[in-house]
PDB file of N, CA and C in Angstrom:
ATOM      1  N   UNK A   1     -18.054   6.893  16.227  1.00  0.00           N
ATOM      2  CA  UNK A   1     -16.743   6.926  15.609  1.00  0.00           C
ATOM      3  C   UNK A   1     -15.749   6.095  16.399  1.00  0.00           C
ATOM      4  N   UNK A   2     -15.948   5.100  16.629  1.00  0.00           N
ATOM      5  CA  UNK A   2     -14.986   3.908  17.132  1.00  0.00           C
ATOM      6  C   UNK A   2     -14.152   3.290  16.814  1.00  0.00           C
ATOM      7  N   UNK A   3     -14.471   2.767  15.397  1.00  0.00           N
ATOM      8  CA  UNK A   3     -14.029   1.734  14.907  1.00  0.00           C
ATOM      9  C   UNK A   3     -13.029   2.154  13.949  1.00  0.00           C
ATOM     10  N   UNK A   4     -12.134   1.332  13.202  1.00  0.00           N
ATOM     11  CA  UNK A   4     -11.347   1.920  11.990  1.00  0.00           C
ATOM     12  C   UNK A   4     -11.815   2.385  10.979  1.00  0.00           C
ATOM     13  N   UNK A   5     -13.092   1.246  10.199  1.00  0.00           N
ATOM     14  CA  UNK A   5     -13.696   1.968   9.055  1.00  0.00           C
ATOM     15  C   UNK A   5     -14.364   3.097   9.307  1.00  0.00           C
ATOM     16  N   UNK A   6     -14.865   3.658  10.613  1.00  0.00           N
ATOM     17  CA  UNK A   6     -15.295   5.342  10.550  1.00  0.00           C
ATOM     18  C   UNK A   6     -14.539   6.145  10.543  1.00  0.00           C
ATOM     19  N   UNK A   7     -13.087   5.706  11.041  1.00  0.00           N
ATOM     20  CA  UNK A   7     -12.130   6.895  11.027  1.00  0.00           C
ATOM     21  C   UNK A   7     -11.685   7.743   9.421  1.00  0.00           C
ATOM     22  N   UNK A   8     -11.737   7.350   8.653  1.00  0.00           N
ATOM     23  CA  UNK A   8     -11.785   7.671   6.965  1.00  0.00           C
ATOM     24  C   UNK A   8     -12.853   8.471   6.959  1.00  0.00           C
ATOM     25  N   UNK A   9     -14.170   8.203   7.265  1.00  0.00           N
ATOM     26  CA  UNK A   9     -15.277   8.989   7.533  1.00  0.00           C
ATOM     27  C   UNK A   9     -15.011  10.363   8.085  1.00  0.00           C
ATOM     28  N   UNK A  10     -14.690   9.801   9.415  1.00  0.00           N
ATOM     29  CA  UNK A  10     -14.238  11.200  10.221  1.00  0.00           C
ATOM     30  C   UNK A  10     -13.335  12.334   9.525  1.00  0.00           C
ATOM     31  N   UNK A  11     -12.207  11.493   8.863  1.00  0.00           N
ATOM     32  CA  UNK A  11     -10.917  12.337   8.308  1.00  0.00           C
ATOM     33  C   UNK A  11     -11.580  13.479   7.355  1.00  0.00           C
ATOM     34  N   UNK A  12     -12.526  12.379   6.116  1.00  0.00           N
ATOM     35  CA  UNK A  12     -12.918  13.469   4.832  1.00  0.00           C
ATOM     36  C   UNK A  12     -14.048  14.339   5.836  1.00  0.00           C
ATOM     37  N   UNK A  13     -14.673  14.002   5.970  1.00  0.00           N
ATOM     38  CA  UNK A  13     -15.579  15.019   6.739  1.00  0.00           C
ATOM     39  C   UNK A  13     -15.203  16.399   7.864  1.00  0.00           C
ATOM     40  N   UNK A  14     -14.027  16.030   8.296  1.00  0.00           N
ATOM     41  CA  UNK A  14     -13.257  17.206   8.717  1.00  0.00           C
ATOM     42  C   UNK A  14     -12.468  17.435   7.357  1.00  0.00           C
ATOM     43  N   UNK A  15     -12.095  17.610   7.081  1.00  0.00           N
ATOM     44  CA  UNK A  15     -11.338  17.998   5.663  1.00  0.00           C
ATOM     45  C   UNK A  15     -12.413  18.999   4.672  1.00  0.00           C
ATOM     46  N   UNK A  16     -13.558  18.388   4.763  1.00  0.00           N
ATOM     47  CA  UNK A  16     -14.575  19.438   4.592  1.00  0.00           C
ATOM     48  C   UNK A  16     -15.389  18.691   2.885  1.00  0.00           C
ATOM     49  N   UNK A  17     -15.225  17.206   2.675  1.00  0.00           N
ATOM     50  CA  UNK A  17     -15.430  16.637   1.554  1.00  0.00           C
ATOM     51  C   UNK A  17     -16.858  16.439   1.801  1.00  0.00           C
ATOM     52  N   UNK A  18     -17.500  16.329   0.823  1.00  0.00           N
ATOM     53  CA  UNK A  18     -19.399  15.770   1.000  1.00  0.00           C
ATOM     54  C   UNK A  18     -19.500  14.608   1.420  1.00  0.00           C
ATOM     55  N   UNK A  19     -20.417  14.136   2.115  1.00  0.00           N
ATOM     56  CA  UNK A  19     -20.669  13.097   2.715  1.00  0.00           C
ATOM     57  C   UNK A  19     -20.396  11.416   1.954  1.00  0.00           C
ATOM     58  N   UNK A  20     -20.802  12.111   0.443  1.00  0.00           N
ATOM     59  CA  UNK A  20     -21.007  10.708  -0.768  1.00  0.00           C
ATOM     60  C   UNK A  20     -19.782  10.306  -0.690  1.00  0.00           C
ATOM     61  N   UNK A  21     -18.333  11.113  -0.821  1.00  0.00           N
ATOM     62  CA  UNK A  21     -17.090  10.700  -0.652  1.00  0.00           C
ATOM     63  C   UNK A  21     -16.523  11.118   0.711  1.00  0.00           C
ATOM     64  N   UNK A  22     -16.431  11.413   1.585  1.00  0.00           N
ATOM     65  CA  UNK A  22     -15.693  11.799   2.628  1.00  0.00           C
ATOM     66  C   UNK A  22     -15.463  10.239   3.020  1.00  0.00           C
ATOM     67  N   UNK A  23     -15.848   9.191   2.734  1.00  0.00           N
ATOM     68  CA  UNK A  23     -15.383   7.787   3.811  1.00  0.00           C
ATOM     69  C   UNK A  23     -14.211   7.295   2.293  1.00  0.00           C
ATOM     70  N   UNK A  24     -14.454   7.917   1.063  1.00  0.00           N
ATOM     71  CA  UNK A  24     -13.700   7.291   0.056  1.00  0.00           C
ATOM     72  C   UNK A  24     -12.103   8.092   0.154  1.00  0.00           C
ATOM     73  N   UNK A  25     -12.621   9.682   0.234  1.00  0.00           N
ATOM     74  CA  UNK A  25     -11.648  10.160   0.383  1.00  0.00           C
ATOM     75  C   UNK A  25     -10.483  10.246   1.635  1.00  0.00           C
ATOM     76  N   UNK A  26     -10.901   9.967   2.327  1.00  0.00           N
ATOM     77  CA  UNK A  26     -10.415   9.613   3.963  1.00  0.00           C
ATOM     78  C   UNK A  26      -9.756   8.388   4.338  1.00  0.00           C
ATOM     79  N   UNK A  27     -10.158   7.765   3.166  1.00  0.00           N
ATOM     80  CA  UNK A  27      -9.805   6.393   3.311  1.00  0.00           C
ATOM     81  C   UNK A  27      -8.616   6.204   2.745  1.00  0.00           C
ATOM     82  N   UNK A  28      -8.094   6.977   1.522  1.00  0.00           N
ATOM     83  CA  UNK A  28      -7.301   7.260   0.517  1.00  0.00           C
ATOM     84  C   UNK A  28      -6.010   7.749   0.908  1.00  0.00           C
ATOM     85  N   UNK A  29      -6.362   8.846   2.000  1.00  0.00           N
ATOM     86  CA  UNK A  29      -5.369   9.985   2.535  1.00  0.00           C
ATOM     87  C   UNK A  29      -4.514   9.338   3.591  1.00  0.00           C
ATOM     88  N   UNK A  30      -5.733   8.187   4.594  1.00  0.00           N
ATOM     89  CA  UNK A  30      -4.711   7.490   5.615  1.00  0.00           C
ATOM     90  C   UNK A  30      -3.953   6.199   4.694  1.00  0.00           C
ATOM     91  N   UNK A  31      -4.156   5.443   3.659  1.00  0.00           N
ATOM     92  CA  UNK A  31      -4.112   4.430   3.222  1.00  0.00           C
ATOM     93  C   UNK A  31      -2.800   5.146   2.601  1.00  0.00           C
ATOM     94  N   UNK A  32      -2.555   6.124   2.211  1.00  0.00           N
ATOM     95  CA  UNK A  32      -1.431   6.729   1.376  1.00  0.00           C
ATOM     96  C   UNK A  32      -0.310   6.854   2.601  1.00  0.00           C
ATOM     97  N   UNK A  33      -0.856   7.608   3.667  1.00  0.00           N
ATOM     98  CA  UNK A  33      -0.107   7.837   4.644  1.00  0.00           C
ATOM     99  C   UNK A  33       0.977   6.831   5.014  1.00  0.00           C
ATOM    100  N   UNK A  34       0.039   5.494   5.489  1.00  0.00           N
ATOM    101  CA  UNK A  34       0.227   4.690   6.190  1.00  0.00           C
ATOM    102  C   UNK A  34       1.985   3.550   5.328  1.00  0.00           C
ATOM    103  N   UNK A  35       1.110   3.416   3.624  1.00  0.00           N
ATOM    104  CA  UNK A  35       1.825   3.084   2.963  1.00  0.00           C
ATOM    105  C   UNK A  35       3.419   4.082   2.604  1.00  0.00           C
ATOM    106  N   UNK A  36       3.335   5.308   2.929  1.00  0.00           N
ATOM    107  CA  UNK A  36       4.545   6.037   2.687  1.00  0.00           C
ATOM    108  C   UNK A  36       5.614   5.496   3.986  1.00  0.00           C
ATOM    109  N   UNK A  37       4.838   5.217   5.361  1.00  0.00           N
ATOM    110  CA  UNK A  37       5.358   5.341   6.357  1.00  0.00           C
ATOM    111  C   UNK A  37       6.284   3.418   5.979  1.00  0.00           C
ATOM    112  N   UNK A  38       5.290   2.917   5.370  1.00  0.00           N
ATOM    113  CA  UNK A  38       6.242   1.339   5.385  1.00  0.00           C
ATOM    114  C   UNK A  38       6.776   1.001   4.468  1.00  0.00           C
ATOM    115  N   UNK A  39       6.698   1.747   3.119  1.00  0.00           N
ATOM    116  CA  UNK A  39       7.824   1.828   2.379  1.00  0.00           C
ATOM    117  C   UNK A  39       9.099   2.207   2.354  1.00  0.00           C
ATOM    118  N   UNK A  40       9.066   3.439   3.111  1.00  0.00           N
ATOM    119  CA  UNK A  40       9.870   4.229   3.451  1.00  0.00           C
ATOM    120  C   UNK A  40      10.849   3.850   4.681  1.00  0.00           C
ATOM    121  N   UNK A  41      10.284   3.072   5.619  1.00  0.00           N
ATOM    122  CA  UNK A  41      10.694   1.780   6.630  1.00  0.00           C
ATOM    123  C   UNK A  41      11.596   0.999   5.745  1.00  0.00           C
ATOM    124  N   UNK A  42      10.842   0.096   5.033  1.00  0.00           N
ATOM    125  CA  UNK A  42      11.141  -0.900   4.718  1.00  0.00           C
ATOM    126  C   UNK A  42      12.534  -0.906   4.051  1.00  0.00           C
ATOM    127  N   UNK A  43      12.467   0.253   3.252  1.00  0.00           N
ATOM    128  CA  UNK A  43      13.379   0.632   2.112  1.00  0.00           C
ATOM    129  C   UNK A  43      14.872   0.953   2.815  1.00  0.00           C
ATOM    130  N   UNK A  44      14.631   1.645   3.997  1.00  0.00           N
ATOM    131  CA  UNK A  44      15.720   2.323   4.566  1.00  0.00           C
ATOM    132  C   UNK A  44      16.196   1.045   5.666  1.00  0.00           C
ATOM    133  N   UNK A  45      15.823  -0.075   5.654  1.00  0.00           N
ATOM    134  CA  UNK A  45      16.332  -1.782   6.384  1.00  0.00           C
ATOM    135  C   UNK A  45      16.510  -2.200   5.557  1.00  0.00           C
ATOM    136  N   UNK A  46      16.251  -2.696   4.229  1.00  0.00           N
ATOM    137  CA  UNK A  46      16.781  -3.531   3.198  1.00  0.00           C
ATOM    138  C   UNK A  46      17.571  -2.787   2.397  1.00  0.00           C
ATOM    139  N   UNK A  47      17.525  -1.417   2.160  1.00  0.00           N
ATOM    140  CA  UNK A  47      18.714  -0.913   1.785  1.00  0.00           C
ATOM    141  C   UNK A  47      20.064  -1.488   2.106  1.00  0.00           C
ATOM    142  N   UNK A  48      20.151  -1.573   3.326  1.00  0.00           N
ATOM    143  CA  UNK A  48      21.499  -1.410   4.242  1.00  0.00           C
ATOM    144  C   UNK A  48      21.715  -3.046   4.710  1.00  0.00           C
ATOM    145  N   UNK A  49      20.667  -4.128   4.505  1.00  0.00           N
ATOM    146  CA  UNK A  49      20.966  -5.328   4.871  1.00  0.00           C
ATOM    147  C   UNK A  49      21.292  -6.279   3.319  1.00  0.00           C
ATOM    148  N   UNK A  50      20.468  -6.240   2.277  1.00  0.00           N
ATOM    149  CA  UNK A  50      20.375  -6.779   1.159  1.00  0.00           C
ATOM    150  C   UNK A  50      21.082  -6.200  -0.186  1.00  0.00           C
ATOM    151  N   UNK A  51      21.442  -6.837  -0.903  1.00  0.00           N
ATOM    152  CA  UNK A  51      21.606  -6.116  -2.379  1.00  0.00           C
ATOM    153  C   UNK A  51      19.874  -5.730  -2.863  1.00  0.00           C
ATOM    154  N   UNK A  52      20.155  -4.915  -4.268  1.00  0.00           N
ATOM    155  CA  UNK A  52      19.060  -4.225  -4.737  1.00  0.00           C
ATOM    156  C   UNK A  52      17.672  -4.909  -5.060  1.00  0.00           C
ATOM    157  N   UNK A  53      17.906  -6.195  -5.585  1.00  0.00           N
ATOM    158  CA  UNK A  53      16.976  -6.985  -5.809  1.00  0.00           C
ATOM    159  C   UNK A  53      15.853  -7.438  -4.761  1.00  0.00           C
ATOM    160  N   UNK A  54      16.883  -8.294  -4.001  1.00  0.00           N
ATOM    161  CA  UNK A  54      16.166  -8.709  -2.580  1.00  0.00           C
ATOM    162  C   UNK A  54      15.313  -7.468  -2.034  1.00  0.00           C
ATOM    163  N   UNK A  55      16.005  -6.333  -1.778  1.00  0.00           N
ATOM    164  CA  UNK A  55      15.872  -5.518  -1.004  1.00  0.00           C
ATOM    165  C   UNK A  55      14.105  -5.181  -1.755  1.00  0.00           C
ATOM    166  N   UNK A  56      14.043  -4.834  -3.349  1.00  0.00           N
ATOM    167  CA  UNK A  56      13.062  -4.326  -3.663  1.00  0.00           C
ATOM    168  C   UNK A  56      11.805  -5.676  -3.553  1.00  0.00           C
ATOM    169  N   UNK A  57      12.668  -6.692  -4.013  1.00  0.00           N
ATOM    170  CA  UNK A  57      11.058  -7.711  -3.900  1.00  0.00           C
ATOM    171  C   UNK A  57      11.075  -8.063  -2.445  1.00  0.00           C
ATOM    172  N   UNK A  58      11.361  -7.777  -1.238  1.00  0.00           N
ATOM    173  CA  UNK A  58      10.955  -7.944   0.465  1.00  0.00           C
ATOM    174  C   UNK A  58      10.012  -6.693   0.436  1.00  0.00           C
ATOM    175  N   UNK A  59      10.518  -5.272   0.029  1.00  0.00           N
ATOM    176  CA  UNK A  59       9.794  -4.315   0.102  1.00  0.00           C
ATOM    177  C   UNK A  59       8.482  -4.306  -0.325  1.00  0.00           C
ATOM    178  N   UNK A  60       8.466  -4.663  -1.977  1.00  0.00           N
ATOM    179  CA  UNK A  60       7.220  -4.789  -2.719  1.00  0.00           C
ATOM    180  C   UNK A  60       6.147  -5.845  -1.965  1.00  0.00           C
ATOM    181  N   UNK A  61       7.293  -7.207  -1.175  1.00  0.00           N
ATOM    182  CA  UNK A  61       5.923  -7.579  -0.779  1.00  0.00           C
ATOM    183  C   UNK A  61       5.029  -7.197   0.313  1.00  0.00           C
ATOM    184  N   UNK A  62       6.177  -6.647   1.417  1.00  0.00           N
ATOM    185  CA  UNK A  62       5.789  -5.904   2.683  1.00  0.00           C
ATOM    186  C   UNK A  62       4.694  -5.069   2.255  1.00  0.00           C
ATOM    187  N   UNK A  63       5.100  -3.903   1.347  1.00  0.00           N
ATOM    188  CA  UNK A  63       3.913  -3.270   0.689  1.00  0.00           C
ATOM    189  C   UNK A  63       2.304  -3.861   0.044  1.00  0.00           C
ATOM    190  N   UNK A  64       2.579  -5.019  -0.198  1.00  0.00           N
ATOM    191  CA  UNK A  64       1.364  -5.731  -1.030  1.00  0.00           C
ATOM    192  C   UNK A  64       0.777  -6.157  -0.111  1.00  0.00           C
ATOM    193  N   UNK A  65       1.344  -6.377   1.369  1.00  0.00           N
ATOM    194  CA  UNK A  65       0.502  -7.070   2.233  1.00  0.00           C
ATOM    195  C   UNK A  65      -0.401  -5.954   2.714  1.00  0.00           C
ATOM    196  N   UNK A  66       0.612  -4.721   3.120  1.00  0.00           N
ATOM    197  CA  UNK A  66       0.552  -4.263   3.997  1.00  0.00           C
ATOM    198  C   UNK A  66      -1.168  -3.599   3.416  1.00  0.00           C
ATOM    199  N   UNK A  67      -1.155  -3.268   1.848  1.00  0.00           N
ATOM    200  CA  UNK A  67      -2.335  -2.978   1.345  1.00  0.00           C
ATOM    201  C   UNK A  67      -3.174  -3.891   1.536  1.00  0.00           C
ATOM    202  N   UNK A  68      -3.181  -5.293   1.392  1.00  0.00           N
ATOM    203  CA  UNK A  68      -3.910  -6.698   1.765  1.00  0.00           C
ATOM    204  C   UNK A  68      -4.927  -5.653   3.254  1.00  0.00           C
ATOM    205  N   UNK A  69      -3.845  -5.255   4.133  1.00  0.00           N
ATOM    206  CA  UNK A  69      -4.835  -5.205   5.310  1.00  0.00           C
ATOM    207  C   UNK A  69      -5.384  -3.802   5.262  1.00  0.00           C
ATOM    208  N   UNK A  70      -5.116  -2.849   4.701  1.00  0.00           N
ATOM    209  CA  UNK A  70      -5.369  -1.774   4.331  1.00  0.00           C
ATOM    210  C   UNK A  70      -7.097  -1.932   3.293  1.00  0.00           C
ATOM    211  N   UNK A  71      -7.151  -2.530   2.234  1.00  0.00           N
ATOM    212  CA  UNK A  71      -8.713  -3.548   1.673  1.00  0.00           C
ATOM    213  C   UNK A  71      -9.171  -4.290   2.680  1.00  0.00           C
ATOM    214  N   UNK A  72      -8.517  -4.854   3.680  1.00  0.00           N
ATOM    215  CA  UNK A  72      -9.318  -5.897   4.743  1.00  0.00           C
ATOM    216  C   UNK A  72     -10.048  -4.791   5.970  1.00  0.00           C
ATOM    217  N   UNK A  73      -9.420  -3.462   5.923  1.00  0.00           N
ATOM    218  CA  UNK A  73     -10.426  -2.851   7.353  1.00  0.00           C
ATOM    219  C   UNK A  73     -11.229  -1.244   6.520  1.00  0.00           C
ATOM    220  N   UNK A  74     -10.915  -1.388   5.128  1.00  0.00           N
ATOM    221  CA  UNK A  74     -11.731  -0.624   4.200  1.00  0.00           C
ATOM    222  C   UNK A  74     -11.445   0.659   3.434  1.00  0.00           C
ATOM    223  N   UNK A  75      -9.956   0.860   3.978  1.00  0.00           N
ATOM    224  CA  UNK A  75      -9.825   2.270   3.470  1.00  0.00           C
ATOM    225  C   UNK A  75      -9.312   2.152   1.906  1.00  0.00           C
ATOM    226  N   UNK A  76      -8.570   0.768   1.743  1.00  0.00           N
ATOM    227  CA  UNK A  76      -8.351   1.095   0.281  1.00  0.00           C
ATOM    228  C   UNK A  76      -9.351   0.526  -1.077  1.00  0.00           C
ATOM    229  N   UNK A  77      -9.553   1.108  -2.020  1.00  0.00           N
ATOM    230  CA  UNK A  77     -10.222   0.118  -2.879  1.00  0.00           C
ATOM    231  C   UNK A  77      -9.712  -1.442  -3.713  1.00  0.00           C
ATOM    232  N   UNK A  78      -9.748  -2.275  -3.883  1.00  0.00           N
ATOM    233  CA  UNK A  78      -9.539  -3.748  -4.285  1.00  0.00           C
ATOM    234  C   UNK A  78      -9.130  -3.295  -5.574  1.00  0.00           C
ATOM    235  N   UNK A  79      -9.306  -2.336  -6.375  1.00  0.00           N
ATOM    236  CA  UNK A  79      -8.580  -1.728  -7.936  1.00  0.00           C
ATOM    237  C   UNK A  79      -7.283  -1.760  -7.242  1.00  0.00           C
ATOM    238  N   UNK A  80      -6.293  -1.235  -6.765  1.00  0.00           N
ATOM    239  CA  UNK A  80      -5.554  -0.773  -6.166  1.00  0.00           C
ATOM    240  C   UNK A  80      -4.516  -1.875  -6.235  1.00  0.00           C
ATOM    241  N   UNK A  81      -4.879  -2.628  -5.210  1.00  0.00           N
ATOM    242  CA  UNK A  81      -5.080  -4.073  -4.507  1.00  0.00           C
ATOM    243  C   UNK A  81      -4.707  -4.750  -5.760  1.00  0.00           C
ATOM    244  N   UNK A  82      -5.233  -5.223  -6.724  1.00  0.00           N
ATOM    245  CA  UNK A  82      -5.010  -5.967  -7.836  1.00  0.00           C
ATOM    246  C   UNK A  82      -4.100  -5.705  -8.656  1.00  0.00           C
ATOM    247  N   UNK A  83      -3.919  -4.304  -9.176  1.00  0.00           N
ATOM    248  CA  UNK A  83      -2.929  -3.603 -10.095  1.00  0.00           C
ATOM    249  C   UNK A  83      -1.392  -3.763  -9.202  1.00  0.00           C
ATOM    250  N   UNK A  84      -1.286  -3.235  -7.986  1.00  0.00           N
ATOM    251  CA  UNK A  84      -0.072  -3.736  -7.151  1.00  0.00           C
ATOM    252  C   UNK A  84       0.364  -4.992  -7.724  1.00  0.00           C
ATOM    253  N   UNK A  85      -0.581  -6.379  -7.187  1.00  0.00           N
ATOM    254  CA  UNK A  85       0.031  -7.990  -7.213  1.00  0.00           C
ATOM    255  C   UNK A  85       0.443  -7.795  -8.988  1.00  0.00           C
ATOM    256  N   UNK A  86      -0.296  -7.153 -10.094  1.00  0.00           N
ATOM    257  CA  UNK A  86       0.225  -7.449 -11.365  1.00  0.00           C
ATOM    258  C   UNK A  86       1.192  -6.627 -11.415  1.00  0.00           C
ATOM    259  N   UNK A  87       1.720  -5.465 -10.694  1.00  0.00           N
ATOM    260  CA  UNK A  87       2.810  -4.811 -11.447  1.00  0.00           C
ATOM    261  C   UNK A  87       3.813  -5.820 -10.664  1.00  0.00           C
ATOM    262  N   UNK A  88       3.980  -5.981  -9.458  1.00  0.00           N
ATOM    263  CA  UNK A  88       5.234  -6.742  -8.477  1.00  0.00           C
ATOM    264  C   UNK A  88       5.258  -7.937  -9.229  1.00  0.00           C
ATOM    265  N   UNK A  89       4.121  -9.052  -9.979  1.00  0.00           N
ATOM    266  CA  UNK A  89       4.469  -9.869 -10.520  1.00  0.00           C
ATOM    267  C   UNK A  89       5.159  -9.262 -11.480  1.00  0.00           C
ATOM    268  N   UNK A  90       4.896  -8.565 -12.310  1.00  0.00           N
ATOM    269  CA  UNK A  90       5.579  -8.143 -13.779  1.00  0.00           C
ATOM    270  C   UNK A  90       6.896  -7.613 -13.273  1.00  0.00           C
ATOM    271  N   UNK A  91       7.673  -7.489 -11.686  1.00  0.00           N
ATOM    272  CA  UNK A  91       9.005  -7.062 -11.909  1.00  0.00           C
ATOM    273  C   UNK A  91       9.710  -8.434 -11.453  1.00  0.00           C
ATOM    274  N   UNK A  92       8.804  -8.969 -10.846  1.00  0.00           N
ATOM    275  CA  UNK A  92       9.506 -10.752 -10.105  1.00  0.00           C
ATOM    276  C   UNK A  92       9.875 -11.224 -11.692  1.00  0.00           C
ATOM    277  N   UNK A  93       8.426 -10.965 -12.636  1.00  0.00           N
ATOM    278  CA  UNK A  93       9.361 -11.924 -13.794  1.00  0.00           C
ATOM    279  C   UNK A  93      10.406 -11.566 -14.461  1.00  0.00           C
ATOM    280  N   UNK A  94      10.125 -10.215 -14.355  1.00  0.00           N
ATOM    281  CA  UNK A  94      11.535 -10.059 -15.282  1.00  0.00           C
ATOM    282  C   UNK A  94      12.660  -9.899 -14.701  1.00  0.00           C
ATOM    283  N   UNK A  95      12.813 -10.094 -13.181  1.00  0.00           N
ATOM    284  CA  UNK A  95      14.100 -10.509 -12.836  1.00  0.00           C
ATOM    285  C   UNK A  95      14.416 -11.724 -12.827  1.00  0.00           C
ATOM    286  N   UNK A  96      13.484 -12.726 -12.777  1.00  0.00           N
ATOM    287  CA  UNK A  96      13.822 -14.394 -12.889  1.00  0.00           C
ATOM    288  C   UNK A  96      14.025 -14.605 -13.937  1.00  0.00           C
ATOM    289  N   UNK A  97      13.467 -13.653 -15.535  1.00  0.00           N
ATOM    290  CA  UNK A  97      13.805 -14.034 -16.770  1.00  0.00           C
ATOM    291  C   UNK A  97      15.268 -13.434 -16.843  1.00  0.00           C
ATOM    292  N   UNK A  98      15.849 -12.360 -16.318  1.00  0.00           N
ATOM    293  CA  UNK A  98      17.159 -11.770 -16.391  1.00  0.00           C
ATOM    294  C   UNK A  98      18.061 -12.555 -15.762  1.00  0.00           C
ATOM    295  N   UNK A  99      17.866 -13.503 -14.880  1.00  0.00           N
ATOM    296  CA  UNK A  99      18.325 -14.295 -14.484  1.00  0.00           C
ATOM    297  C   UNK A  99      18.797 -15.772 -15.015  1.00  0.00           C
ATOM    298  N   UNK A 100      17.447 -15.866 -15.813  1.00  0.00           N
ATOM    299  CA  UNK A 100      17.689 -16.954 -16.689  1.00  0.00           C
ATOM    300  C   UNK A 100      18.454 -17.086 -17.973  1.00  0.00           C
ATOM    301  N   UNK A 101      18.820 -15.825 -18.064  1.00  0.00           N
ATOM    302  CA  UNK A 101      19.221 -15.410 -20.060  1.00  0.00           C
ATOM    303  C   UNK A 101      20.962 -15.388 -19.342  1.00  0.00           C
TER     304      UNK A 101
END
């Protein structure tokens, strides 16, 4: 139990999940964690430096990365990962189209 991708392992398996999911579910619980902790960052600095816009697309992307490395050491699944970049695109456009009208 060294490395990062066993620690998800470790988590569901103390938690008391079956072996088939304890690395899925573990993986889920810190990946949620981790993401509450830098949204919740992020949100409470661009709150107070930016208007609303800026503030949410710096956040959204901080968040998109931050999942980027969250799929890169295994705890999150790439579903996840993908649905994020299409919803943050779908709010970038419609503020550049609100912008444009």
């Amino acid at each position: 139990m060294g490395s990062l991708t066993d620690m998800a392992y470790g988590l569901g398996n103390a938690l008391g999940f079956p072996d088939s999911t304890a690395a899925y579910t573990g993986g889920m619980i810190l990946s949620a964690a981790i993401l509450i902790m830098v949204v919740m960052a992020m949100s409470s600095l661009m709150g107070r430096s930016r208007n609303g816009e800026a503030g949410m697309i710096a956040t959204a992307g901080v968040t998109v990365t931050t999942m980027g490395m969250l799929f890169v050491i295994g705890w999150m699944p790439f579903v996840f990962l993908i649905v994020s970049v299409i919803f943050v695109g779908v709010m970038v456009a419609t503020k550049v189209r609100d912008g444009l009208t």
